[in-house]
N, C-alpha and C. Protein backbone atom coordinates (compact mmCIF):
# COMPACT_ATOMS: atom_id res chain seq x y z
N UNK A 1 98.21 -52.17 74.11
CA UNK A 1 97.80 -51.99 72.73
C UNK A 1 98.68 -50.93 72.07
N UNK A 2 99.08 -50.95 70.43
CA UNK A 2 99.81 -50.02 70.13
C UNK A 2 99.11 -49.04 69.60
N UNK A 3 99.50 -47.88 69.48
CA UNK A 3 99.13 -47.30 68.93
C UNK A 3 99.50 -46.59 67.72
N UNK A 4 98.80 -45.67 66.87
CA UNK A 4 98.88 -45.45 65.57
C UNK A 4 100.15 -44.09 65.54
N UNK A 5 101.06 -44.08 64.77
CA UNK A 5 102.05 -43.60 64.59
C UNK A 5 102.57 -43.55 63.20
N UNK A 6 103.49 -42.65 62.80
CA UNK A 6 104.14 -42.61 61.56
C UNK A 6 105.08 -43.57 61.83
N UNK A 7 105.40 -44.31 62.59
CA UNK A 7 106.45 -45.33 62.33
C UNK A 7 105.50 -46.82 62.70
N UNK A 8 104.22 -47.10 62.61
CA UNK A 8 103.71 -47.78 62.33
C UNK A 8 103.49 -48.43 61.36
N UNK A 9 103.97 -50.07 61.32
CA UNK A 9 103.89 -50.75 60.03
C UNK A 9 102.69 -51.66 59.55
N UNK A 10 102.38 -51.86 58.66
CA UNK A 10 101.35 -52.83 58.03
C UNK A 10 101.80 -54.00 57.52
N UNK A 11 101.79 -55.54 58.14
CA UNK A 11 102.34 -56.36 56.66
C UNK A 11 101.04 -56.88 56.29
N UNK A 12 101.18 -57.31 55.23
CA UNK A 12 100.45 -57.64 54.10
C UNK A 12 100.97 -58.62 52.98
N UNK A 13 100.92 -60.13 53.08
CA UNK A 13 101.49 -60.55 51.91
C UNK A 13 100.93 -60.40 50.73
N UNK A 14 101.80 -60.46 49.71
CA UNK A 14 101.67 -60.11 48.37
C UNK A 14 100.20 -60.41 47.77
N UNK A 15 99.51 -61.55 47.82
CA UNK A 15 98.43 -62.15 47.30
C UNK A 15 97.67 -61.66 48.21
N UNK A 16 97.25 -60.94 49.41
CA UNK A 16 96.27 -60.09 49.94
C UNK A 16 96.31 -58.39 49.18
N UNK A 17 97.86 -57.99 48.73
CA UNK A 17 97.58 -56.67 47.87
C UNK A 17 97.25 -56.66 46.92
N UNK A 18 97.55 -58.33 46.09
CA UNK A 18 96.99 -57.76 44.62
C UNK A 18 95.48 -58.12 44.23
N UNK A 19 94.70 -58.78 45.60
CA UNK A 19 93.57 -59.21 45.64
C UNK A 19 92.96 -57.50 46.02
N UNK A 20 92.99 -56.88 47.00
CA UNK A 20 92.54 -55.36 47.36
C UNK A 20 92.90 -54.71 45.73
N UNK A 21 94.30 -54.80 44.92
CA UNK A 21 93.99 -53.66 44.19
C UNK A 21 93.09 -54.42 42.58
N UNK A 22 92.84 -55.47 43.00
CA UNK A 22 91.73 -56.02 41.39
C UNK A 22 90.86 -56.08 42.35
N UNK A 23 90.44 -55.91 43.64
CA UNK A 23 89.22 -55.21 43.54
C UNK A 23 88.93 -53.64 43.30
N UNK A 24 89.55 -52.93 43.48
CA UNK A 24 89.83 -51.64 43.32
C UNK A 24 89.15 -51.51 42.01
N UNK A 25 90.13 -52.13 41.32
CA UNK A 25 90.27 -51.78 39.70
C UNK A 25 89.24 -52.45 39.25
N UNK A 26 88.42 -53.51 39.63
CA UNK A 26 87.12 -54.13 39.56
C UNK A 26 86.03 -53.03 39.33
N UNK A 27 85.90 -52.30 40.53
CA UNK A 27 84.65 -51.59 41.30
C UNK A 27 84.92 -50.01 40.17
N UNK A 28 86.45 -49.87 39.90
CA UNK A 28 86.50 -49.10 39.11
C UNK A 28 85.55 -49.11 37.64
N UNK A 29 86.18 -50.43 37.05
CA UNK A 29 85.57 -50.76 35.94
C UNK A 29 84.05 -50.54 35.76
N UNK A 30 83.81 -51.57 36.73
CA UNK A 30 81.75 -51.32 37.14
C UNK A 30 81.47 -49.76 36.92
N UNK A 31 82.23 -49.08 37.73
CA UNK A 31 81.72 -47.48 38.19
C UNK A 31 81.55 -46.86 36.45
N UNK A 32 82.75 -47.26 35.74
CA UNK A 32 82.68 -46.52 33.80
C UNK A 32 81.71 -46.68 33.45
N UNK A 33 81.63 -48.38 34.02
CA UNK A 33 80.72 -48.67 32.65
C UNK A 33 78.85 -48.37 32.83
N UNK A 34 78.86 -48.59 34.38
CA UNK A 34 77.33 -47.99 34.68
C UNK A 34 77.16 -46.76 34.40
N UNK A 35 78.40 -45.67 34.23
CA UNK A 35 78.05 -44.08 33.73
C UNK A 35 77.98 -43.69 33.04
N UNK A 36 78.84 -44.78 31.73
CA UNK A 36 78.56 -44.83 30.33
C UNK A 36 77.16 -45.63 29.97
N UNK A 37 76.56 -46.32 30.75
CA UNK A 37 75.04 -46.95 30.16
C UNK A 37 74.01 -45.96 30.77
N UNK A 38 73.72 -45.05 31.84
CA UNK A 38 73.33 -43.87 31.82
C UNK A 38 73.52 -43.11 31.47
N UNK A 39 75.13 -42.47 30.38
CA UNK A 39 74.91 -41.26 29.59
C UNK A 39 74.08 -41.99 27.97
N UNK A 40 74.32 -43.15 27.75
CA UNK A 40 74.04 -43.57 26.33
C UNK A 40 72.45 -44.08 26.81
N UNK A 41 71.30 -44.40 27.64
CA UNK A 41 70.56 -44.13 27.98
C UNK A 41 70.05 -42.40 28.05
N UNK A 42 70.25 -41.91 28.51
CA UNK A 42 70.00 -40.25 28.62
C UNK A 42 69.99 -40.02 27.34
N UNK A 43 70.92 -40.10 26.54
CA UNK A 43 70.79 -39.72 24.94
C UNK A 43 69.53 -40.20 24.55
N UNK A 44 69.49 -41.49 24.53
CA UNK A 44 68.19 -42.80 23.60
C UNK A 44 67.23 -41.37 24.07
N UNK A 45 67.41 -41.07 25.31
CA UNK A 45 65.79 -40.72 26.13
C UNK A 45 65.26 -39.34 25.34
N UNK A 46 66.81 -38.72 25.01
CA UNK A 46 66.78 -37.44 24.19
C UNK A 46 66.34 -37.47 23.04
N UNK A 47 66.56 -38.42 22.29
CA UNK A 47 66.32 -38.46 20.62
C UNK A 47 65.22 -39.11 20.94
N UNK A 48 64.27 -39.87 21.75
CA UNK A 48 62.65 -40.42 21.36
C UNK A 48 61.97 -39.62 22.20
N UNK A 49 62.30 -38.55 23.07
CA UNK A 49 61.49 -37.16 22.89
C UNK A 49 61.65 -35.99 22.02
N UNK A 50 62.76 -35.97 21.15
CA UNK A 50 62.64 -35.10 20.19
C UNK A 50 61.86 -36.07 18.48
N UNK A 51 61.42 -37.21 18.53
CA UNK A 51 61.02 -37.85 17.87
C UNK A 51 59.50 -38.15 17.80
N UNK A 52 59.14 -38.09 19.47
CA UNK A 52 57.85 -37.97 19.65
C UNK A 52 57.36 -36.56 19.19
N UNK A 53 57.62 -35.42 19.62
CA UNK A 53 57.81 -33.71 19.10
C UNK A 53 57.35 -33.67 18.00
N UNK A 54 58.35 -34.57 16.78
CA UNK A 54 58.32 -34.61 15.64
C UNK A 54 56.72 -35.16 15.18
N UNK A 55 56.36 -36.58 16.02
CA UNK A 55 55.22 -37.15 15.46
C UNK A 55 54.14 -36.61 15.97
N UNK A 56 54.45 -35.34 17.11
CA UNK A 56 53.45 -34.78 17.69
C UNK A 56 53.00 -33.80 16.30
N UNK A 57 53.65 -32.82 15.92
CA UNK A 57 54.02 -32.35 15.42
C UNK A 57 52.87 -32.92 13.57
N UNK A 58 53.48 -33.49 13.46
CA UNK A 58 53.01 -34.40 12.24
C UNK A 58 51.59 -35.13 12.01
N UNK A 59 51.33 -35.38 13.54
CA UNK A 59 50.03 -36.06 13.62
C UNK A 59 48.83 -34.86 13.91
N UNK A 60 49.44 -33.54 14.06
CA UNK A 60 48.61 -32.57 14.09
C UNK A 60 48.57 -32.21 13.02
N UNK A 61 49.32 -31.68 11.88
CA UNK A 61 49.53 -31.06 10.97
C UNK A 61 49.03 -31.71 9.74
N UNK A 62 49.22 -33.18 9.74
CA UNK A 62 49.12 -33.50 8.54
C UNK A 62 47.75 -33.74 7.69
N UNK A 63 46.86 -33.96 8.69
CA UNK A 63 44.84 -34.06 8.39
C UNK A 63 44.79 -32.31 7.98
N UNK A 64 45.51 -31.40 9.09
CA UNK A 64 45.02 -29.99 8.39
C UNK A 64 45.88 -29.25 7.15
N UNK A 65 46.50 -30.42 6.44
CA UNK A 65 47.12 -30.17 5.19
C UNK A 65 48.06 -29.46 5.39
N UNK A 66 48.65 -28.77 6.66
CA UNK A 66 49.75 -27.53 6.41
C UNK A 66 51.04 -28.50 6.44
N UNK A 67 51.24 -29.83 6.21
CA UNK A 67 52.45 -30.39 6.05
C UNK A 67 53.00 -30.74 4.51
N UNK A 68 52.02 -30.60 3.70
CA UNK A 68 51.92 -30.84 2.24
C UNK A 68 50.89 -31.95 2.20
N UNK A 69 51.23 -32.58 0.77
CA UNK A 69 50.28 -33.48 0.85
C UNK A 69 50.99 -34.40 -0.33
N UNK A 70 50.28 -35.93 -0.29
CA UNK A 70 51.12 -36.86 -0.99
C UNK A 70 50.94 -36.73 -2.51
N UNK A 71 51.71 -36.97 -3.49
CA UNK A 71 51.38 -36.58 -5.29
C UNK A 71 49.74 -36.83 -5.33
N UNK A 72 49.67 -38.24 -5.16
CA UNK A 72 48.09 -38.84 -5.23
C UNK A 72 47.24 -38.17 -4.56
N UNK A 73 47.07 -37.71 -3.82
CA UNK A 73 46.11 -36.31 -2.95
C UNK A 73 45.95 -35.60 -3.96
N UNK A 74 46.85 -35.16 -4.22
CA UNK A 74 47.15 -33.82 -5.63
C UNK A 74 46.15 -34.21 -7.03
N UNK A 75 46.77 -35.21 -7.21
CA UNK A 75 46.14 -35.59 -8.42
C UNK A 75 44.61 -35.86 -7.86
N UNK A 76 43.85 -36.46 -7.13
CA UNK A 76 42.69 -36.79 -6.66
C UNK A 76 41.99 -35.51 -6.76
N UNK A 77 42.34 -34.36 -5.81
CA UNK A 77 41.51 -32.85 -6.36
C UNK A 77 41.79 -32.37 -7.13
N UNK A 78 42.81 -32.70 -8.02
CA UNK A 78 42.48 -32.05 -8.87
C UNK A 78 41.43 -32.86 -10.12
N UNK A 79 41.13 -33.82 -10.20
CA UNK A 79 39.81 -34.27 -10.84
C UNK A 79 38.62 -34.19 -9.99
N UNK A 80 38.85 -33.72 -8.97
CA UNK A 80 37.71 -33.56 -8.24
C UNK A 80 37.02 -32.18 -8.64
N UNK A 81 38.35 -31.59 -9.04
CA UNK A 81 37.75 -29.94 -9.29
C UNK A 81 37.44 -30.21 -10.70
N UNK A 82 38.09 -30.93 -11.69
CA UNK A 82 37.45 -31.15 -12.62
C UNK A 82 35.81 -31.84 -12.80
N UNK A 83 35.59 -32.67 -12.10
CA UNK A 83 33.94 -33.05 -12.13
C UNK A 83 33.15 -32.05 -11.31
N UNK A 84 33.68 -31.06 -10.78
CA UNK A 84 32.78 -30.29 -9.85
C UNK A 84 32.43 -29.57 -10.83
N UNK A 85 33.56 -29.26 -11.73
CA UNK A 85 33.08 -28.20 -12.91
C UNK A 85 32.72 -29.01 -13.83
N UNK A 86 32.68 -29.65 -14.57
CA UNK A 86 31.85 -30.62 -15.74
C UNK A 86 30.09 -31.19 -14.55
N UNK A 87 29.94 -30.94 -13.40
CA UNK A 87 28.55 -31.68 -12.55
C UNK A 87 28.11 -30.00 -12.65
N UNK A 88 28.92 -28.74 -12.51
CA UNK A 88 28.05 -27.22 -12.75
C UNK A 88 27.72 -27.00 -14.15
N UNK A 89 28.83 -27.64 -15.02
CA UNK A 89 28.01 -27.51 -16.55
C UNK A 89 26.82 -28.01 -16.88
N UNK A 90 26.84 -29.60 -16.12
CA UNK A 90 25.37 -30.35 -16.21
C UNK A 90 24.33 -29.44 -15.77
N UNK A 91 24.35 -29.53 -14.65
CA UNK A 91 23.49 -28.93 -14.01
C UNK A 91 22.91 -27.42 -14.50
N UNK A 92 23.72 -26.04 -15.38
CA UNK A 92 23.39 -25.29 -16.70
C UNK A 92 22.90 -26.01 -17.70
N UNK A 93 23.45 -27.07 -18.40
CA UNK A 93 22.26 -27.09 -19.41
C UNK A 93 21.33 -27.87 -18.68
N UNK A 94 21.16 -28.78 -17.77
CA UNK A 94 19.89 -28.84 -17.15
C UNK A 94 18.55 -27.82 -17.25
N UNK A 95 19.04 -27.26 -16.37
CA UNK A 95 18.49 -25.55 -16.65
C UNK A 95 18.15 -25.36 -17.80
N UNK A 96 18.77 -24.68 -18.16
CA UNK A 96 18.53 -24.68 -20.17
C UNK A 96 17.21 -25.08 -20.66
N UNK A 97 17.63 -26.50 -20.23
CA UNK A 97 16.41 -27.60 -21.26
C UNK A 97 15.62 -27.81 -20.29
N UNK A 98 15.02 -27.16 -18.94
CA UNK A 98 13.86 -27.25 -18.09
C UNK A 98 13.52 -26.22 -18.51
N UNK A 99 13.63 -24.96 -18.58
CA UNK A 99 13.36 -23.74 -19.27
C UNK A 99 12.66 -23.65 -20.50
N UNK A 100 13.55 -24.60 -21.14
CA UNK A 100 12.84 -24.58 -22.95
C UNK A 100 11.75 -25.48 -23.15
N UNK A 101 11.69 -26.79 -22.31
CA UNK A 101 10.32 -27.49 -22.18
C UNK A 101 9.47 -26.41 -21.39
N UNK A 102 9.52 -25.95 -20.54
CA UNK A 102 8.70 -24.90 -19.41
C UNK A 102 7.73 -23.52 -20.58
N UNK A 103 8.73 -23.49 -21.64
CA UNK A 103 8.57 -22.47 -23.00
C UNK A 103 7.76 -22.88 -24.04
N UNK A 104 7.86 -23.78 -23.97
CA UNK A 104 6.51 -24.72 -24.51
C UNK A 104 5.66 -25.02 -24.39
């Protein structure tokens, strides 16, 4: 048997090397592109937990008013505060005129 030496040769015809190096360059390709669909995955994963944050965030805040509130909210109390005060005027001359029948 021979053995392995620096003056040991390999043949190899041509269509067995260029089959080894397109696989090479095959397994290469695969290797990019699976590391590029786990870094562009990892991102997605980044921005819909900083998105959830956000709706965490929002879905707490927004019933206890500290997020603002929509025009129509606005406008709604504020006629609300208007009949609260025109239902306390009623309710004075109510008074009033139970008093003045009561005076009689």
């Amino acid at each position: 048997m021979n053995e392995l030496s620096e003056k040991s040769q390999v043949k190899l015809d041509v269509k067995t090397l260029i089959g080894i190096i397109m696989g090479i360059v095959s397994i290469a390709g695969i290797w990019f592109n699976l590391t590029a669909k786990i870094s562009s995955i990892d991102s997605a994963i980044v921005r819909l937990e900083y998105n959830q944050s956000l709706n965490d965030e929002f879905r707490i805040k927004w019933p206890r008013g500290e997020m603002g509130a929509l025009p129509d909210d606005a406008k709604q109390d504020l006629r609300i505060e208007y009949l609260q005060k025109d239902v306390e005027n009623l309710i004075l001359k109510l008074e009033e005129l139970k008093e003045k029948n009561n005076k009689k």
